[in-house]
Protein backbone atom coordinates (compact mmCIF):
# COMPACT_ATOMS: atom_id res chain seq x y z
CA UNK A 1 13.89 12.48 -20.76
CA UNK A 2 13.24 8.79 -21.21
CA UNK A 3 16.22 6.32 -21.24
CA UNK A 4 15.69 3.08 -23.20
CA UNK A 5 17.21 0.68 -21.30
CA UNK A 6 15.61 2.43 -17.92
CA UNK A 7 12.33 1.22 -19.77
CA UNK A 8 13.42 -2.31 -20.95
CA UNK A 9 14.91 -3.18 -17.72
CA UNK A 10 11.91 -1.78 -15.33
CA UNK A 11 9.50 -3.93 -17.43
CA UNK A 12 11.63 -6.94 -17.41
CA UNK A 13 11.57 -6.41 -13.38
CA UNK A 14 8.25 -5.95 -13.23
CA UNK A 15 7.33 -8.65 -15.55
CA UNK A 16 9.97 -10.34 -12.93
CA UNK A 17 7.70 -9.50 -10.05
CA UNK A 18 4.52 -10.79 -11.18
CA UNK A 19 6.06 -13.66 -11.98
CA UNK A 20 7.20 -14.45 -8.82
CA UNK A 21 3.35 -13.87 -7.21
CA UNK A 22 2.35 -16.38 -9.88
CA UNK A 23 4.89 -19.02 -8.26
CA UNK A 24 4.28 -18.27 -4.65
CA UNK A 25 0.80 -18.56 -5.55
CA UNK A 26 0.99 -21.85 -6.67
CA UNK A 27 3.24 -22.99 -4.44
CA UNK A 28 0.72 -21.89 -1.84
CA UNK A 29 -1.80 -23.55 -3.46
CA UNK A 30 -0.05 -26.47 -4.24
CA UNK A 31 -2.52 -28.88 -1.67
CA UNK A 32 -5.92 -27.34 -2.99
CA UNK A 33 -8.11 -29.75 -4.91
CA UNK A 34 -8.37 -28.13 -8.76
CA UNK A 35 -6.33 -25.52 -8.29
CA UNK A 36 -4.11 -24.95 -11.60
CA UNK A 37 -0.53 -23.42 -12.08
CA UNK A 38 -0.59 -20.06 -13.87
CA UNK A 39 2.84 -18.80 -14.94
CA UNK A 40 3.48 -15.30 -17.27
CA UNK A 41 4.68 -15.44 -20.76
CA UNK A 42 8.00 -13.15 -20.28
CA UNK A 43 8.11 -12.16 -24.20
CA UNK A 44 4.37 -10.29 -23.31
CA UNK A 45 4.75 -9.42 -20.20
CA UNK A 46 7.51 -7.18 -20.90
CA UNK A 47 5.94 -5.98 -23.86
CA UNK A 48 2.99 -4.94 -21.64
CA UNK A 49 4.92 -3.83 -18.81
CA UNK A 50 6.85 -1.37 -21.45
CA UNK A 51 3.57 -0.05 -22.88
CA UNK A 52 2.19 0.83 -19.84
CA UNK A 53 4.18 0.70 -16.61
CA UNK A 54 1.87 1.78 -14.23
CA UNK A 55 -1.00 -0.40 -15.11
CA UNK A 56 0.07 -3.29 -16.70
CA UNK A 57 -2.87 -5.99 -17.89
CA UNK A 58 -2.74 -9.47 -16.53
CA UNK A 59 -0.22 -11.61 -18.65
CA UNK A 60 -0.91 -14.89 -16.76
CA UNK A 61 -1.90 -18.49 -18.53
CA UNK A 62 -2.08 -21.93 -17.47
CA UNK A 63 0.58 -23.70 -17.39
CA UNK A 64 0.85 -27.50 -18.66
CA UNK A 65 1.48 -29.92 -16.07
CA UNK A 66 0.22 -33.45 -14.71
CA UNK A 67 -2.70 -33.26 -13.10
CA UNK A 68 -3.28 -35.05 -10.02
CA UNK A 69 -6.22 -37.06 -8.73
CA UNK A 70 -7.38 -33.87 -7.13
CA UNK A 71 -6.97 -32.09 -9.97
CA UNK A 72 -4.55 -29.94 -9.01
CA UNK A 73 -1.30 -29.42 -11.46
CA UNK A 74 0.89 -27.72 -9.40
CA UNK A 75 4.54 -29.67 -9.20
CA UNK A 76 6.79 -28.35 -6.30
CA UNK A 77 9.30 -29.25 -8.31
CA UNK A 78 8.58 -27.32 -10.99
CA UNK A 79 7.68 -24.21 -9.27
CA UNK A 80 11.09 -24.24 -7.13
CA UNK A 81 12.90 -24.40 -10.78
CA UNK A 82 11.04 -21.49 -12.27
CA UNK A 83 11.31 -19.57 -9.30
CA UNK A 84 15.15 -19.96 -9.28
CA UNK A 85 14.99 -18.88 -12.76
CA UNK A 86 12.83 -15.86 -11.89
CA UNK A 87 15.46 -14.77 -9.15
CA UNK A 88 18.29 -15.18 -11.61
CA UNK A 89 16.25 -12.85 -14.33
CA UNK A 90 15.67 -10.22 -11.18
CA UNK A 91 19.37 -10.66 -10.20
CA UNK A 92 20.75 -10.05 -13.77
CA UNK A 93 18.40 -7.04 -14.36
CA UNK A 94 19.23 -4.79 -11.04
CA UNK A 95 22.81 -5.55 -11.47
CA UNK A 96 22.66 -4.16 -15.22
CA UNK A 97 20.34 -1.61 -13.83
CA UNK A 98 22.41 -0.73 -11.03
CA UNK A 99 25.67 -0.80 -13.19
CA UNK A 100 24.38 1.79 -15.70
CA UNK A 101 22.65 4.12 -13.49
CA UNK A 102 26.22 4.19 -11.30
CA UNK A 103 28.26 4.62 -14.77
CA UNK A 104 25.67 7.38 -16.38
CA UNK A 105 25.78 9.15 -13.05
CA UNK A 106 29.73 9.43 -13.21
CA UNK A 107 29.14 10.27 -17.15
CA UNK A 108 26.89 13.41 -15.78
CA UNK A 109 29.21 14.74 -13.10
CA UNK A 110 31.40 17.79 -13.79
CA UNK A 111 35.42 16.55 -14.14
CA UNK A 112 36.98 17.93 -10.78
CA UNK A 113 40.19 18.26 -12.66
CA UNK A 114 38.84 20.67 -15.29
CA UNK A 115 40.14 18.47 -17.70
């Protein structure tokens, strides 16, 4: 038995996830000379993470940015914004996930009054 929102919510946490390799990534890279900043469009990324969970293909793009004299793009700035956005999409998505698994477990338990 598959439940829908079960679905939705594990791909938008594991669109979530790679996400937030793509940031520490550039973070990590943000000193090496041409490196660019990749981010994930969500909108796919989720679609692909629904489609196939197990395997999803790589979402990842350039993002725009300034590029430095090095040629590296990556702003530390930007990356500590996204990645606070990131943790508020993971934080919002367990909680609902969390919230509905607790309330469809009660659903499925026998009533101990017989009522």
């Amino acid at each position: 038995m598959q439940i829908g929102f079960l679905n939705f919510y594990g791909g938008v946490l594991g669109a979530a996830q790679d996400r937030a390799a793509l940031i520490a990534n550039n973070i990590a890279n943000a000193d090496t000379p041409g490196f660019k900043a990749k981010d994930v469009d969500f909108t796919k990324a989720i679609a692909s993470q629904m489609a196939n969970p197990n395997g999803a293909p790589d979402t990842s793009q350039y993002r725009a940015g300034t590029v430095g004299l090095d040629g590296n793009d990556v702003s530390l700035d930007t990356e500590r914004v996204e990645a606070a956005k990131n943790a508020e999409t993971m934080s919002a998505a367990s909680t609902f996930l969390h919230q509905s698994t607790a309330d469809l477990v009660m659903a499925l338990r026998p009533n101990p009054a017989g009522n």
